[in-house]
Protein backbone atom coordinates (compact mmCIF):
# COMPACT_ATOMS: atom_id res chain seq x y z
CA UNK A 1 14.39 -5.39 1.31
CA UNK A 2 12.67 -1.99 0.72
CA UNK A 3 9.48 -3.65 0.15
CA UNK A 4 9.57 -5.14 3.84
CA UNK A 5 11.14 -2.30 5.43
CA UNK A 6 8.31 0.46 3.43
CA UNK A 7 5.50 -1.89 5.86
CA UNK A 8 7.15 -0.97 9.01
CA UNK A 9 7.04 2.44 10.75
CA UNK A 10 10.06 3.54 12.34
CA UNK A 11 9.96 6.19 15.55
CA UNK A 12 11.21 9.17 14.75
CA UNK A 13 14.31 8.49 15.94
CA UNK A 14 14.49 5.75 13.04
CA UNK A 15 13.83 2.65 15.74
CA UNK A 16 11.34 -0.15 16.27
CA UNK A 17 10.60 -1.84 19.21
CA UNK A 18 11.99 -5.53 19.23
CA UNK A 19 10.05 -8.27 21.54
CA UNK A 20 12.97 -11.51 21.33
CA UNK A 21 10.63 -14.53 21.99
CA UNK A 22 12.41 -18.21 22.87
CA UNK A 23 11.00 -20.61 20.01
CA UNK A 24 11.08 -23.79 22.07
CA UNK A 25 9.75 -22.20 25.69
CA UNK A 26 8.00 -19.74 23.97
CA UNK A 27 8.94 -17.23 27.02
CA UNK A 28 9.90 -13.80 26.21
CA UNK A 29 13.51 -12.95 26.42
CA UNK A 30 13.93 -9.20 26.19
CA UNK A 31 12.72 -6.29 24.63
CA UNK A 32 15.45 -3.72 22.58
CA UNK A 33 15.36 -1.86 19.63
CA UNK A 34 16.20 -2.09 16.13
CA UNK A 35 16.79 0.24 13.21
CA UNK A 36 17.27 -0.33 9.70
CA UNK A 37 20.40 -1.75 9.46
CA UNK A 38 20.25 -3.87 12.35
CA UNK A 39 17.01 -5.19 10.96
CA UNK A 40 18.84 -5.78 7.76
CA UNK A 41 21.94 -7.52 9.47
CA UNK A 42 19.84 -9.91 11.21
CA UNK A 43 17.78 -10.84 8.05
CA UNK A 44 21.12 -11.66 6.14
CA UNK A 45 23.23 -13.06 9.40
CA UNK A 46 20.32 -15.11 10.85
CA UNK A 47 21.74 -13.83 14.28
CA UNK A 48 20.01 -11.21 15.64
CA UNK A 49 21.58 -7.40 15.45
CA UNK A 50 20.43 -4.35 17.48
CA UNK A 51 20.62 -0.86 17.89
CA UNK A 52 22.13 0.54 21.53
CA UNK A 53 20.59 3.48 22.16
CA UNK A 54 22.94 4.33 25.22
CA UNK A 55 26.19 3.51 22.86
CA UNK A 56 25.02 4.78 19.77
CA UNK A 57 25.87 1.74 17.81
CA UNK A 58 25.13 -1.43 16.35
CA UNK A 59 25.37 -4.57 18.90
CA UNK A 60 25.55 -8.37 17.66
CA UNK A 61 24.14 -10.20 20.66
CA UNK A 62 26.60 -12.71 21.93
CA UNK A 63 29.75 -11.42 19.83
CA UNK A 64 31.41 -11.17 23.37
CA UNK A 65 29.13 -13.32 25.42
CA UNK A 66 29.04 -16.23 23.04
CA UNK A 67 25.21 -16.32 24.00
CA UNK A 68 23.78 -15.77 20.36
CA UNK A 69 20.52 -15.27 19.42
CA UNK A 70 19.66 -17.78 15.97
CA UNK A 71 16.25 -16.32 14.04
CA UNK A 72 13.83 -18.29 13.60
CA UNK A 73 11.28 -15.92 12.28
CA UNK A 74 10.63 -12.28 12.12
CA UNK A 75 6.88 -10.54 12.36
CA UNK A 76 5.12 -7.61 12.10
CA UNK A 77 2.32 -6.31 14.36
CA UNK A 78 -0.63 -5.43 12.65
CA UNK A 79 0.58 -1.66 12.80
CA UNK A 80 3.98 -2.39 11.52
CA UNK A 81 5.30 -0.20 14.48
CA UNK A 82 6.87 -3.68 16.63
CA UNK A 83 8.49 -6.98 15.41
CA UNK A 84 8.67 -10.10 16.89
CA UNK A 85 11.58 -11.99 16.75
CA UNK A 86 10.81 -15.78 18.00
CA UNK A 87 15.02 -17.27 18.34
CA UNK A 88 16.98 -20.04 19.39
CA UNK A 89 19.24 -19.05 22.43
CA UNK A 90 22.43 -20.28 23.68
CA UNK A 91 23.22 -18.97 26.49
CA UNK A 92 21.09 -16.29 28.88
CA UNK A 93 19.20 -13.11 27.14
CA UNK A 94 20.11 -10.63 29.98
CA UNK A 95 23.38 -8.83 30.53
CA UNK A 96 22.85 -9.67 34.28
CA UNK A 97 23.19 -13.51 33.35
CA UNK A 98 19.44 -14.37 33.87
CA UNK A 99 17.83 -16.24 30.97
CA UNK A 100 15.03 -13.66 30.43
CA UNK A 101 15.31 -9.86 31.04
CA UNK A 102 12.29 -10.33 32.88
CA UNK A 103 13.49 -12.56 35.20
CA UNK A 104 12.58 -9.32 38.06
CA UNK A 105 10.16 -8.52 40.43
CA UNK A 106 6.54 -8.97 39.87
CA UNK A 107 5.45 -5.88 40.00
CA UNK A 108 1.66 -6.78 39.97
CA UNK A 109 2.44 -9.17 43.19
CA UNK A 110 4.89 -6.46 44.85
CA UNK A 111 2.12 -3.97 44.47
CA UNK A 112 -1.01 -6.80 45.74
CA UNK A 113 1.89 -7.77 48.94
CA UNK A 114 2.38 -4.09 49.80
CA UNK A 115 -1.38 -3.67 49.68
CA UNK A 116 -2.30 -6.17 52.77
């Protein structure tokens, strides 16, 4: 495991940024952040584990939603500074209930309607 995590570069507040990618739709799902350990408990669970940075502490996605997050593969940027995380959902991504976190306002649109 320290071979994998020694190609990765962690922020200096020990996090990497996590893109969570649907494997089917291919759409992405969210963006959050991972540290060691969660990076490690997601390897070994197959479920994907993050770090809150509001709560301070490790989060299991789904342990009380029931909408888990099962890995399908794990990658690396070409920096090693963001992973990838392509998963098979059940259930929505976003705490609001939405499928994707980005299920928001265009802001490129917003910005080209508020233009004319």
């Amino acid at each position: 495991m320290e071979t994998l995590f020694s190609q990765l570069t962690f922020d200096a507040s020990g996090l990497i940024t996590t893109v969570i990618q649907s494997a089917t739709s291919k759409r992405v799902l969210m963006v959050a952040w991972m540290n060691r350990e969660s990076l490690q408990r997601t390897i070994e669970s197959g479920e994907t584990v993050f770090w809150s940075r509001s709560r301070q502490e490790l989060w299991h996605k789904g342990a009380t939603s029931g909408n888990t997050q099962q890995v399908v593969s794990i990658h690396a940027d070409c920096d090693g500074d963001s992973l990838l995380i392509l998963v098979n959902e059940a259930g929505a991504a976003c705490h609001s209930g939405t499928e994707s976190c980005f299920d928001t306002v265009e802001i490129f649109r917003a910005i080209n309607q508020q233009a004319e």
